[in-house]
N, C-alpha and C. Protein backbone atom coordinates (compact mmCIF):
# COMPACT_ATOMS: atom_id res chain seq x y z
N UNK A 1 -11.80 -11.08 -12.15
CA UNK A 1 -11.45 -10.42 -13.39
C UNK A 1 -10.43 -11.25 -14.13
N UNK A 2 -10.52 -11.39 -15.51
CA UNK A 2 -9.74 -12.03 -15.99
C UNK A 2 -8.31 -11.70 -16.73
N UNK A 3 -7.56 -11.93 -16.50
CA UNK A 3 -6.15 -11.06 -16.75
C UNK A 3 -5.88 -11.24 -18.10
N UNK A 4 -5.81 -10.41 -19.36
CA UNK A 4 -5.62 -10.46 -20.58
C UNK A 4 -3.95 -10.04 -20.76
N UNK A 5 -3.30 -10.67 -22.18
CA UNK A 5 -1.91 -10.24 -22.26
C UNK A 5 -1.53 -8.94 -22.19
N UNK A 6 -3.09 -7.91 -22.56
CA UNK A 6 -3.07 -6.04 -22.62
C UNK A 6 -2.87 -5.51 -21.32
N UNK A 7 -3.19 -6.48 -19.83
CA UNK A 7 -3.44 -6.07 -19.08
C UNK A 7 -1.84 -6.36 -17.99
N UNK A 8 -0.99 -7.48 -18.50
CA UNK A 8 0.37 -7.40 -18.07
C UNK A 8 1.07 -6.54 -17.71
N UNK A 9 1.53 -5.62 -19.26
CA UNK A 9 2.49 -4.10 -18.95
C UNK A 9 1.75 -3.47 -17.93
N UNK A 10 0.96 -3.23 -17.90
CA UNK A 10 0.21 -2.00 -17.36
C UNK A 10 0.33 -2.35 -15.60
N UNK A 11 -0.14 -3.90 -15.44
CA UNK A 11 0.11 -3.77 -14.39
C UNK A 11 2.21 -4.63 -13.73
N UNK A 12 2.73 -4.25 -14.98
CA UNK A 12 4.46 -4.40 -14.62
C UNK A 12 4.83 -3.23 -14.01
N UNK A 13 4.03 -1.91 -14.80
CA UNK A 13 4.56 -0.69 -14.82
C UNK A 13 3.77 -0.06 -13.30
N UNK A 14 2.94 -0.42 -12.84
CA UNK A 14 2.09 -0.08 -11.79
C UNK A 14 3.28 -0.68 -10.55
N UNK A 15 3.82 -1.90 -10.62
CA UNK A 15 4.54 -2.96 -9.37
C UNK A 15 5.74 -2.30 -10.12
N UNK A 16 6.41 -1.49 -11.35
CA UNK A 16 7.30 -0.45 -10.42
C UNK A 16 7.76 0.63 -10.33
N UNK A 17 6.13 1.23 -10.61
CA UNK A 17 6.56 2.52 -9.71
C UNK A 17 5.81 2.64 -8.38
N UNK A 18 5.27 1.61 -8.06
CA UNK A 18 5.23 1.39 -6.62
C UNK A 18 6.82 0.83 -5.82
N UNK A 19 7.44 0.18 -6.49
CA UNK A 19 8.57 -0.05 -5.90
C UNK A 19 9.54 0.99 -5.89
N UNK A 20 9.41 1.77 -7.02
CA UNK A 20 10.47 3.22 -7.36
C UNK A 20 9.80 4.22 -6.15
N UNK A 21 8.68 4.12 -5.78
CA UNK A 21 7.95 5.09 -4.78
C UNK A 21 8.35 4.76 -3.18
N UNK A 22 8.40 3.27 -2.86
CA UNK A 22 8.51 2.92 -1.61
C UNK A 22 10.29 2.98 -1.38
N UNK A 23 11.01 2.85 -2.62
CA UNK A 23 12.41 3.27 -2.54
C UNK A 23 12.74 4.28 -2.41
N UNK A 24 12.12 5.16 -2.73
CA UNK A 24 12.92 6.48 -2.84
C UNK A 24 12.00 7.11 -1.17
N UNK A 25 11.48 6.92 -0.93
CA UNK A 25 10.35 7.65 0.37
C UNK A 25 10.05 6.64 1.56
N UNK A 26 10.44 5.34 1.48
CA UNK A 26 10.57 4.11 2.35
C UNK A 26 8.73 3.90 2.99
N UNK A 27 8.14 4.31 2.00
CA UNK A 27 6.68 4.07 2.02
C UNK A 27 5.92 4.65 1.09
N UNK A 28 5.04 4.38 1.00
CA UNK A 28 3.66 4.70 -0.38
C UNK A 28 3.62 4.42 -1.19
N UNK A 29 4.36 2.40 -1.59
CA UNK A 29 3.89 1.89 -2.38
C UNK A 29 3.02 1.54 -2.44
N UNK A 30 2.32 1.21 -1.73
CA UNK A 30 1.00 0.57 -1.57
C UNK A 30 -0.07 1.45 -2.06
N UNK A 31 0.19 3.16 -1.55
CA UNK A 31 -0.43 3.86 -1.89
C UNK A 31 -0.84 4.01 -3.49
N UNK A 32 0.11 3.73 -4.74
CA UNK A 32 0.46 3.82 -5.69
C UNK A 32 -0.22 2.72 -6.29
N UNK A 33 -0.28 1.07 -5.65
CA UNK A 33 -0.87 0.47 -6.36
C UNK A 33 -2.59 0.63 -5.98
N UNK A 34 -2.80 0.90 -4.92
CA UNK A 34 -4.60 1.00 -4.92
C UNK A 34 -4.92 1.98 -5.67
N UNK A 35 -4.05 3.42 -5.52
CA UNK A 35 -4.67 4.20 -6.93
C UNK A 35 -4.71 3.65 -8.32
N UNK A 36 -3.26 3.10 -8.38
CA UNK A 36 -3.25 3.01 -9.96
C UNK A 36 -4.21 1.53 -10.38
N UNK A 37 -4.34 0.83 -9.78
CA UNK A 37 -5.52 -0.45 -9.50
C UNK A 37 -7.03 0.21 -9.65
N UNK A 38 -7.38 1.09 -8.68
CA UNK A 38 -8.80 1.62 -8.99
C UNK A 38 -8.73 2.12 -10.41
N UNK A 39 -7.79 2.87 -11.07
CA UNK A 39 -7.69 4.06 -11.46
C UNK A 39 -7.98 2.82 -13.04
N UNK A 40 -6.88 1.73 -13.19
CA UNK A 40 -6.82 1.10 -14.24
C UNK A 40 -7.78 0.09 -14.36
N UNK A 41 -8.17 -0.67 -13.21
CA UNK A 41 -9.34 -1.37 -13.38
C UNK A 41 -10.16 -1.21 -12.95
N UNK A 42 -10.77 -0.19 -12.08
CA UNK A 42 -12.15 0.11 -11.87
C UNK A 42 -13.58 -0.44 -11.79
N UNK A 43 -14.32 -0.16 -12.64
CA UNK A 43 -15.05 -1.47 -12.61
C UNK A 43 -14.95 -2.51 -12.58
N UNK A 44 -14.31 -2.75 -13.56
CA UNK A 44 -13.74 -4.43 -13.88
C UNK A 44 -13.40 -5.34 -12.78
N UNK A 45 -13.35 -4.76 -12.00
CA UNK A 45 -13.00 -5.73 -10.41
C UNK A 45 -14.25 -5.45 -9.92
N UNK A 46 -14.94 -6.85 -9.56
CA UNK A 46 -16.15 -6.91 -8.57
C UNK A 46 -16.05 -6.47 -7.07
N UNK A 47 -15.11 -6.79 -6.60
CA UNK A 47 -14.54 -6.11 -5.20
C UNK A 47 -13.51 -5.25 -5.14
N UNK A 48 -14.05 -4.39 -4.44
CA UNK A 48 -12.87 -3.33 -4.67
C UNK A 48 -11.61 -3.41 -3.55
N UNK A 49 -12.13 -4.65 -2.53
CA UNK A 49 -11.30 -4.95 -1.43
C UNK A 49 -10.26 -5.46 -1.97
N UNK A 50 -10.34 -5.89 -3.21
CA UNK A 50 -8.86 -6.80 -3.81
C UNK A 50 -7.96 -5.68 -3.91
N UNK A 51 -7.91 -4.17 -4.45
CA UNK A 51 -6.95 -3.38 -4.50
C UNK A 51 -6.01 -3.06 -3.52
N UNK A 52 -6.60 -3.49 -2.13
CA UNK A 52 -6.15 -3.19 -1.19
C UNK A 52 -5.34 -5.00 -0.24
N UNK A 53 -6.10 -5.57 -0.34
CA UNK A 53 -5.07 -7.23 -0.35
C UNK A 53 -3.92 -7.16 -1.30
N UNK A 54 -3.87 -6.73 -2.58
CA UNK A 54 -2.97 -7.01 -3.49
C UNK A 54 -2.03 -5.63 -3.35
N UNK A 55 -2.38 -5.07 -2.69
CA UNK A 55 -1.46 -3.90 -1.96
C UNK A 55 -0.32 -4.34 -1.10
N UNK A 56 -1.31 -5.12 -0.20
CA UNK A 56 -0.71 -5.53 1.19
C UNK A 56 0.37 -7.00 1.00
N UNK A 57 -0.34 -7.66 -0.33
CA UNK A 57 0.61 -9.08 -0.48
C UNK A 57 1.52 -8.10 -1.51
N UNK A 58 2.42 -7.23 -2.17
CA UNK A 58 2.89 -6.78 -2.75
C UNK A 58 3.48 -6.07 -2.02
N UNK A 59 3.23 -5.58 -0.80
CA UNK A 59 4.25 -4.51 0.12
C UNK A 59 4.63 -4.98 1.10
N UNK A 60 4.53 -6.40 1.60
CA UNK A 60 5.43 -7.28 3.17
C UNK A 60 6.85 -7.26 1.29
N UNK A 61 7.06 -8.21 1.02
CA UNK A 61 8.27 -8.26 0.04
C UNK A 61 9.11 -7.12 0.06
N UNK A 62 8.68 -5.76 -0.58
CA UNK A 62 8.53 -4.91 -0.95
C UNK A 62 9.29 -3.87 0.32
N UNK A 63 8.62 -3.81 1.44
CA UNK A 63 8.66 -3.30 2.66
C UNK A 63 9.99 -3.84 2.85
N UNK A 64 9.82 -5.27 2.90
CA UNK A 64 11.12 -5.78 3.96
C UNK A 64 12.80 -5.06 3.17
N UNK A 65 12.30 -5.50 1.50
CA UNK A 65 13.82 -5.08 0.67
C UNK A 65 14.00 -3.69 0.99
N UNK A 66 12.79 -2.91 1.08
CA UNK A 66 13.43 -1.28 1.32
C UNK A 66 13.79 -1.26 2.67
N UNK A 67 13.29 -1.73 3.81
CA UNK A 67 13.86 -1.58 5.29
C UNK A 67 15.39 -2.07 5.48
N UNK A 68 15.89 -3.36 4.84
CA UNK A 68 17.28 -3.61 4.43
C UNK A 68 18.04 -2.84 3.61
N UNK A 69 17.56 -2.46 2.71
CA UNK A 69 18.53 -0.94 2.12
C UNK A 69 18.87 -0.06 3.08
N UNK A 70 17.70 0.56 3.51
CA UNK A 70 17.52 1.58 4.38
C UNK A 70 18.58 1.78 5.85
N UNK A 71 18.63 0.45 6.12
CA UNK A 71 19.36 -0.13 7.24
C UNK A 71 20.89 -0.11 6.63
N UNK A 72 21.25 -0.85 5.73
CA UNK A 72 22.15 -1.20 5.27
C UNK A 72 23.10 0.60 5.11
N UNK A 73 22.39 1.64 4.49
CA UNK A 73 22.94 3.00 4.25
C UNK A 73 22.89 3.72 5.76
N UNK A 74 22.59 2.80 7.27
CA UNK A 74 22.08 3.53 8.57
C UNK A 74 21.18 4.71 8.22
N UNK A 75 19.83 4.67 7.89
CA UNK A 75 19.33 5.45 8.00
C UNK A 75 17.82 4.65 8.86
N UNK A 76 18.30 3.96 9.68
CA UNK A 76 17.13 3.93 10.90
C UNK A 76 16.88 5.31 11.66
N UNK A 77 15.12 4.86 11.64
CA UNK A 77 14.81 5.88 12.22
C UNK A 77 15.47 6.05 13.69
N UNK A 78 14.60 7.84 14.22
CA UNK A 78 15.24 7.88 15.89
C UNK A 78 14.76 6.77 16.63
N UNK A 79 13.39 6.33 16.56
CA UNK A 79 13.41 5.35 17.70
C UNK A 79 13.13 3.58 17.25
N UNK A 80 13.53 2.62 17.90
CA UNK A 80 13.82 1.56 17.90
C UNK A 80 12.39 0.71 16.57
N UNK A 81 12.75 0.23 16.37
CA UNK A 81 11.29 -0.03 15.45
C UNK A 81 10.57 -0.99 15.89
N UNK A 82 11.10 -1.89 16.42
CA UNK A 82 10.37 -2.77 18.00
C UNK A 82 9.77 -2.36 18.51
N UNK A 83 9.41 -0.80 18.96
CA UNK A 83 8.52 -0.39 19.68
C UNK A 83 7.46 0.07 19.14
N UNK A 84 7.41 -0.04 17.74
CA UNK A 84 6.29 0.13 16.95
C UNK A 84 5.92 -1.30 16.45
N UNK A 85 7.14 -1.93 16.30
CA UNK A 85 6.12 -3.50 15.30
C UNK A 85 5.18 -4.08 16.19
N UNK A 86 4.82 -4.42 17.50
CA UNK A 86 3.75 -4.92 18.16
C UNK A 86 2.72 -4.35 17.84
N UNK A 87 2.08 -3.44 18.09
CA UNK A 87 1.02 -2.45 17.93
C UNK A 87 0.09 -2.80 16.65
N UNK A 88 1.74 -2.29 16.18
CA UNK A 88 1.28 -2.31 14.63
C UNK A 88 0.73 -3.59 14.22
N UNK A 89 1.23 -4.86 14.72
CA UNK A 89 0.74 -6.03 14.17
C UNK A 89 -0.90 -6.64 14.56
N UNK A 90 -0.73 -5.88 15.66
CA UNK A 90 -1.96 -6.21 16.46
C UNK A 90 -3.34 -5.36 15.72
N UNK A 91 -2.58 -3.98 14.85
CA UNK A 91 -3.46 -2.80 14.54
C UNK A 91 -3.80 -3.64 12.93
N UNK A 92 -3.02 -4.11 12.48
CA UNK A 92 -3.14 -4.70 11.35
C UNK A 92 -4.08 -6.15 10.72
N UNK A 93 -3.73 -6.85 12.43
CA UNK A 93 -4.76 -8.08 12.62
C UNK A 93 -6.31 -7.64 12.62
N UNK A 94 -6.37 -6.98 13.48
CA UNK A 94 -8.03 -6.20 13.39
C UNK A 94 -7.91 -5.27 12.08
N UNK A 95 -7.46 -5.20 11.71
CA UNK A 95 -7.97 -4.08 10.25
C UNK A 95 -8.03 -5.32 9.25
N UNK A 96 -6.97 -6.56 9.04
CA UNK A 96 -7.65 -7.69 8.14
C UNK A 96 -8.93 -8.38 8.91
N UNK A 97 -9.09 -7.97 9.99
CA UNK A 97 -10.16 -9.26 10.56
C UNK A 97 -11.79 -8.20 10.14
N UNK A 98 -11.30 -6.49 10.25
CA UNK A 98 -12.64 -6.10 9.72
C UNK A 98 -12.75 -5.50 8.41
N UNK A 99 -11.99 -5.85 7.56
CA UNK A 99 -12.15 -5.90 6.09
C UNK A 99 -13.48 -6.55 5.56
N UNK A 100 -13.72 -7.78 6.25
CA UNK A 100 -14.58 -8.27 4.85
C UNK A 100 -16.16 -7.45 5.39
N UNK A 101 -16.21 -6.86 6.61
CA UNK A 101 -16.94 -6.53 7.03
C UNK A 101 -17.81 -5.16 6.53
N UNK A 102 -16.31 -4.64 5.90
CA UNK A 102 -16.79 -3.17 5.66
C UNK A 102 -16.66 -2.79 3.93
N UNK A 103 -17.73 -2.15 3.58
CA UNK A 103 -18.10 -1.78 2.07
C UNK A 103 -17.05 -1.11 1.41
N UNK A 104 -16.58 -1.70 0.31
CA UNK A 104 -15.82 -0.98 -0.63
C UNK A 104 -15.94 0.40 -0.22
N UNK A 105 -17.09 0.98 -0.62
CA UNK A 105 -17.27 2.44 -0.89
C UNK A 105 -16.70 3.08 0.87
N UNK A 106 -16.50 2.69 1.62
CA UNK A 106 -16.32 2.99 2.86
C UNK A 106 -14.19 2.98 3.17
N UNK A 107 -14.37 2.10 2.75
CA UNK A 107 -12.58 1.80 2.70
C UNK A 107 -11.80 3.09 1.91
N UNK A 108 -12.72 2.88 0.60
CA UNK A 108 -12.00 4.00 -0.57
C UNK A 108 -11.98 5.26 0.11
N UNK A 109 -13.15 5.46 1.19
CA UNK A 109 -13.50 7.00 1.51
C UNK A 109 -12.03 7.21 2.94
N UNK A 110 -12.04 6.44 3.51
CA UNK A 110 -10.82 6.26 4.56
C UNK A 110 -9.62 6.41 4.17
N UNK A 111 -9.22 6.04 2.75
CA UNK A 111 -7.95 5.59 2.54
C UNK A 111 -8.37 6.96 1.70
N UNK A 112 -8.71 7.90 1.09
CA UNK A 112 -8.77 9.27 0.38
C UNK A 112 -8.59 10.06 1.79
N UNK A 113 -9.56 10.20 2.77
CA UNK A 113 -9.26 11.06 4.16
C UNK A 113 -7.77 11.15 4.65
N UNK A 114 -7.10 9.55 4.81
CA UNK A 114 -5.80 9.63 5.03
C UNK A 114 -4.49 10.45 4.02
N UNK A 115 -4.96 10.08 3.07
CA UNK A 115 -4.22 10.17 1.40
C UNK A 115 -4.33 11.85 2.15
N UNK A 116 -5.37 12.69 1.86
CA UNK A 116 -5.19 13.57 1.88
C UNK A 116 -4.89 14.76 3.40
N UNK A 117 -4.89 13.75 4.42
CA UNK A 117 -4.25 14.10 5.97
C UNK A 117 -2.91 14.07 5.56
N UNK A 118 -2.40 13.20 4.70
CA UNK A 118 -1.03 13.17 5.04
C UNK A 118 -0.39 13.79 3.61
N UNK A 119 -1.44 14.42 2.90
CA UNK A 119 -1.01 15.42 2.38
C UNK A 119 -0.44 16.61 2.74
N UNK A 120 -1.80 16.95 3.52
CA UNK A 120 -1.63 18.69 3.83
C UNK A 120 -0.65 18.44 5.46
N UNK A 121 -0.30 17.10 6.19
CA UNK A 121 0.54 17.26 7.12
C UNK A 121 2.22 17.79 5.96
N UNK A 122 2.46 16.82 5.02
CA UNK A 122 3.96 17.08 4.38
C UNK A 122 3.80 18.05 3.33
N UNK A 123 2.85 18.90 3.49
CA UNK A 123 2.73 20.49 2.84
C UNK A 123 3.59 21.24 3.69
N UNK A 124 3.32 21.19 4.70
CA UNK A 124 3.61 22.45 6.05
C UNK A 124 4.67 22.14 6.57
């Protein structure tokens, strides 16, 4: 897709209130840019897997400055976060290694199931 000067603001204002989102809640920026990405370019993107790469290269930066705030005011969580970063890296390697594998329309439907699991979990 080709990036026009109309298409700048829109996506300034998308990178920050994904950053105003992952600051204030120490996660769901990412969430913020794949919606507001589908939501603003939609068709216009041949793959819809890019919403979700340009998620992920936009939230290691992103991630790390809010985990140093976060730290910096002691508000680490109860348990050690070492005992989650392995897993996680390993959970993350196989989820980029089966990306190219799996259909747009399949990803979007996963990442709405979650969106809305972890809705109705921080309802209750």
């Amino acid at each position: 897709m080709k990036n026009s000067k109309k298409t700048y603001p829109v996506l300034l204002l998308i990178g920050f209130l994904a950053g105003l989102t992952n600051g204030l809640l120490g996660a769901a920026g990412g969430i913020v840019i794949v919606m507001c990405l589908r939501a603003f370019l939609g068709k216009r993107v041949a793959n819809g897997r890019s919403f979700y790469t340009t998620a992920l290269a936009v939230m290691l930066p992103l991630s790390i400055l809010t985990a140093v705030q976060y730290a910096r005011a002691g508000h680490l969580g109860a348990l050690p976060p070492e005992v989650v970063v392995f897993p996680a890296v390993l959970g993350g390697a196989l989820g980029a290694w089966l990306l190219p594998y799996l259909k747009p329309v399949l990803l979007h439907r996963i990442f709405a199931v979650l969106i809305l699991i972890s809705g109705i979990l921080l309802a209750v």
